[in-house]
C-alpha atoms as a PDB file:
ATOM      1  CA  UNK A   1      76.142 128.044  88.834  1.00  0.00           C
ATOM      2  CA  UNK A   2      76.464 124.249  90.112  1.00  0.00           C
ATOM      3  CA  UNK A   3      79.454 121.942  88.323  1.00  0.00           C
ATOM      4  CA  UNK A   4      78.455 119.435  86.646  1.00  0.00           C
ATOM      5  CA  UNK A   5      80.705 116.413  87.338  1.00  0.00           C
ATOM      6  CA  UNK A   6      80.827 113.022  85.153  1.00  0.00           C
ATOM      7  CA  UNK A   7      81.014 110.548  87.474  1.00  0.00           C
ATOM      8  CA  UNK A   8      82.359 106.333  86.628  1.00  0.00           C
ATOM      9  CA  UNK A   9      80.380 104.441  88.568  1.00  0.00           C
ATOM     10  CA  UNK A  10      82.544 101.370  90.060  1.00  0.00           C
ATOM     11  CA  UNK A  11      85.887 103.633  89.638  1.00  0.00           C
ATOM     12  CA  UNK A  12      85.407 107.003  91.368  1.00  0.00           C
ATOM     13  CA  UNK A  13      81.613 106.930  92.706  1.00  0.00           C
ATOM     14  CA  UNK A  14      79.925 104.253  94.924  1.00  0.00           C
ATOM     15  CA  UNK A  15      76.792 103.869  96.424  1.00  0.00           C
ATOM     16  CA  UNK A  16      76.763 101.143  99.622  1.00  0.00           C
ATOM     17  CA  UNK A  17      74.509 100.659 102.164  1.00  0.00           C
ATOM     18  CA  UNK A  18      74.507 103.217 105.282  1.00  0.00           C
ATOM     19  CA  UNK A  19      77.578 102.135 107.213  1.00  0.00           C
ATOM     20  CA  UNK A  20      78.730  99.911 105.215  1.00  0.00           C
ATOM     21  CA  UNK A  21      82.091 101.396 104.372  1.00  0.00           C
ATOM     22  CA  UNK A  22      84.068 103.359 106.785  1.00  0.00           C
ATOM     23  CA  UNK A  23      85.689 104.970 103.769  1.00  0.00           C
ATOM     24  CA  UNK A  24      86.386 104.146  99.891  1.00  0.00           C
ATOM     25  CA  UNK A  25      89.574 105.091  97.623  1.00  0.00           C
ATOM     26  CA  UNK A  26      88.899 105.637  94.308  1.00  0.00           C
ATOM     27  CA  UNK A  27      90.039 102.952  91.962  1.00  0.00           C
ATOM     28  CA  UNK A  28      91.114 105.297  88.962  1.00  0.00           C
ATOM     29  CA  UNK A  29      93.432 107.425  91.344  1.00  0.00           C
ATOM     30  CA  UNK A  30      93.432 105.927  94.969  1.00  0.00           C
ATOM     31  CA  UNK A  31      92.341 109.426  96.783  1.00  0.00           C
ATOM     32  CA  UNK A  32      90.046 109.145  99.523  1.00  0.00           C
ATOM     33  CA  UNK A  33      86.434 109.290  98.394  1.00  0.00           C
ATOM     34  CA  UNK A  34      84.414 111.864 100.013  1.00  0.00           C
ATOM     35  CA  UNK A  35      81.406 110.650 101.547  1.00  0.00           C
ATOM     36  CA  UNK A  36      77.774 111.984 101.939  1.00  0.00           C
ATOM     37  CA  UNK A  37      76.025 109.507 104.888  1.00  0.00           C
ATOM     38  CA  UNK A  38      72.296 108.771 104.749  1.00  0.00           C
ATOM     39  CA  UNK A  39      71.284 110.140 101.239  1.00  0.00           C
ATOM     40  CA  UNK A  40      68.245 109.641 100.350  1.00  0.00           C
ATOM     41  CA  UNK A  41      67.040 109.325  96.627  1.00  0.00           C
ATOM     42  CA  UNK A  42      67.469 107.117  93.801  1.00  0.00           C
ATOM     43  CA  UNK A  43      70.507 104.715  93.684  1.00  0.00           C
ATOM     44  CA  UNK A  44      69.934 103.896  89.851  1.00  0.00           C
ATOM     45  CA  UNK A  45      68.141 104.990  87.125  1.00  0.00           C
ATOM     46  CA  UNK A  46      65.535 102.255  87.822  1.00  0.00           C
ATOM     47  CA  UNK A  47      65.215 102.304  91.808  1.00  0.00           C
ATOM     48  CA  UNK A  48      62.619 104.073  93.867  1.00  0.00           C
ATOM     49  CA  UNK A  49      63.260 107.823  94.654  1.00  0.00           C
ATOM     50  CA  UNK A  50      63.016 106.647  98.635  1.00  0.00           C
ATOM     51  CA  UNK A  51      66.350 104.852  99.044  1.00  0.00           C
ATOM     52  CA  UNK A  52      68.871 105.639 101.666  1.00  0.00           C
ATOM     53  CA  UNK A  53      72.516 105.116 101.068  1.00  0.00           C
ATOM     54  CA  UNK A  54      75.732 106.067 101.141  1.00  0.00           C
ATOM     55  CA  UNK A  55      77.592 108.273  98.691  1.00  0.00           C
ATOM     56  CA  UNK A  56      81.548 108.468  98.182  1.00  0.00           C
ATOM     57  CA  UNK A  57      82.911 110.134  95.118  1.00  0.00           C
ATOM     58  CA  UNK A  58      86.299 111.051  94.312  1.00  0.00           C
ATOM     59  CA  UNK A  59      87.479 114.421  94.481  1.00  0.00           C
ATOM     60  CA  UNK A  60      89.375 114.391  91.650  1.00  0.00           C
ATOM     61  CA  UNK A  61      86.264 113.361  89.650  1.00  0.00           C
ATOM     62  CA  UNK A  62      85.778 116.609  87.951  1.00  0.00           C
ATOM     63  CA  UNK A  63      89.855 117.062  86.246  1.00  0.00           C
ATOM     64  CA  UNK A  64      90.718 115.730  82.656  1.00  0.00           C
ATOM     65  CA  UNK A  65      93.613 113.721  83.815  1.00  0.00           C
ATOM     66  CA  UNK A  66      90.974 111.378  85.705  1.00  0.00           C
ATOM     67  CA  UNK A  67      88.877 110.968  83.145  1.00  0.00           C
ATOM     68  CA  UNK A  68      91.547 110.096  81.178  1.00  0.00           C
ATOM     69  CA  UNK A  69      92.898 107.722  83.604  1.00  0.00           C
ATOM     70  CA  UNK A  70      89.398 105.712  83.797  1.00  0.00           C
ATOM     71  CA  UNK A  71      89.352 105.446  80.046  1.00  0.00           C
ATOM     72  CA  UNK A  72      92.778 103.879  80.048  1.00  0.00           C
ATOM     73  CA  UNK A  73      91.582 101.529  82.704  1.00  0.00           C
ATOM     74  CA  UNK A  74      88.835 100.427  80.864  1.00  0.00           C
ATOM     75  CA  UNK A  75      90.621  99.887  78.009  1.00  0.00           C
ATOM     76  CA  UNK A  76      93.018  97.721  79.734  1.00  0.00           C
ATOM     77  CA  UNK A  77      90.162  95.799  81.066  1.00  0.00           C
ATOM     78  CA  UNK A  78      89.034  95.321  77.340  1.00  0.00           C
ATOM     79  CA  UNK A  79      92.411  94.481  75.626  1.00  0.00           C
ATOM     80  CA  UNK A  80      93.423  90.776  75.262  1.00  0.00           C
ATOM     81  CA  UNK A  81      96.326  91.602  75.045  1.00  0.00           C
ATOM     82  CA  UNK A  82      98.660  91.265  78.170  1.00  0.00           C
ATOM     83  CA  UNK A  83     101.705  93.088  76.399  1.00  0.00           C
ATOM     84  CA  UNK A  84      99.177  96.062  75.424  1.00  0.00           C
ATOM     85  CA  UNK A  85      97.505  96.145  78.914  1.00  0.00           C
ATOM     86  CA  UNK A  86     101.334  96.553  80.151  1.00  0.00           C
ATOM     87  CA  UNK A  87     102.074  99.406  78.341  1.00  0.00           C
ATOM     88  CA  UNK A  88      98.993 100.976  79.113  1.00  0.00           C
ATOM     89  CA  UNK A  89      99.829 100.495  82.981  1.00  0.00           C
ATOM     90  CA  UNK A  90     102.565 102.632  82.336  1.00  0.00           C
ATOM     91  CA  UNK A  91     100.396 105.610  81.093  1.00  0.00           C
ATOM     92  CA  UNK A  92      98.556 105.234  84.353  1.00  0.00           C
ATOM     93  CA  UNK A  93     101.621 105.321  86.201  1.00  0.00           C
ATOM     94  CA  UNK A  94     102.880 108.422  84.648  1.00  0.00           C
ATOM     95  CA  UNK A  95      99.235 110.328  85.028  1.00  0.00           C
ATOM     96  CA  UNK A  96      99.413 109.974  88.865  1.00  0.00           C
ATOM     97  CA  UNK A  97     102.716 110.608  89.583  1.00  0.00           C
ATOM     98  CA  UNK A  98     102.185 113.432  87.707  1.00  0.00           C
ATOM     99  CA  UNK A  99      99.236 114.982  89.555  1.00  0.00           C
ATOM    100  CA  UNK A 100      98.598 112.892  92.647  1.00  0.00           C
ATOM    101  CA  UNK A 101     100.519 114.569  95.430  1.00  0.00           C
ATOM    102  CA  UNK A 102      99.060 111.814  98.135  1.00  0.00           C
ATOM    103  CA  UNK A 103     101.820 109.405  98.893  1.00  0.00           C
ATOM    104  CA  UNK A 104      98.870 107.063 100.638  1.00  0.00           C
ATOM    105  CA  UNK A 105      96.910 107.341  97.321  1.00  0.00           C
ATOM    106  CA  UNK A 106     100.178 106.222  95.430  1.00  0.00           C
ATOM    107  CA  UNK A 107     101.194 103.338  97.468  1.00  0.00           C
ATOM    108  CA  UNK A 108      97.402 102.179  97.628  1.00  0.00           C
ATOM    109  CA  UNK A 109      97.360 101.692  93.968  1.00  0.00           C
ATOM    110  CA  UNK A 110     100.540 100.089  93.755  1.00  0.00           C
ATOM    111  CA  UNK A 111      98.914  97.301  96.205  1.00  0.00           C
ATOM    112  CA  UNK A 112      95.627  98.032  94.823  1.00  0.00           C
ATOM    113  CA  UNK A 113      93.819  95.917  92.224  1.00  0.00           C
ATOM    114  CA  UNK A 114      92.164  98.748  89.984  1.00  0.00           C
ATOM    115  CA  UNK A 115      94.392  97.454  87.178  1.00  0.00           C
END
């Protein structure tokens, strides 16, 4: 039986052109994205079934902690509240170092802007 997987479009699945990306992190975690080249389908729900594009999705896409992670994240992009948003930050923190074992991934979201 196939997995279903949610997937966050923006955070931890992207559609570009063919070539246009050499590779994508994922802005939730900052693991490498893997990458199907040359799909062809439907990018969105309204878009003709004849598109070709690029797919990278996060492999971490289908664990709780991720999800979790992205909900924070949009939540911090919601709050007014600066003092809120910095505690929040903190949550994220502890959620990778807790289950990201890639040291690139780390130091990419440190640098990153996902948040």
């Amino acid at each position: 039986m196939n997995k279903i997987i949610l997937y966050h479009a923006g955070y931890d699945y992207f559609t570009p052109d063919p070539g246009e990306w050499e590779f994508k992190r994922c802005k939730a975690c900052g693991m490498e994205c893997d990458v199907e080249r040359n799909h062809i389908g439907q990018r969105t729900r309204w878009g003709s079934n004849d598109s070709v594009f690029d797919i990278f999705s996060c492999p971490n896409a289908d664990v709780s902690w991720h999800t979790e992670v992205i909900k924070i994240l949009q939540a911090i992009k919601d709050t007014p509240s600066k003092r809120i948003a910095a505690i929040m930050k903190k949550d994220v923190d502890d959620l990778l170092i807790e289950n990201i074992t890639d040291v690139y991934a780390l130091q990419w979201m440190e640098v990153s802007d996902a948040y």
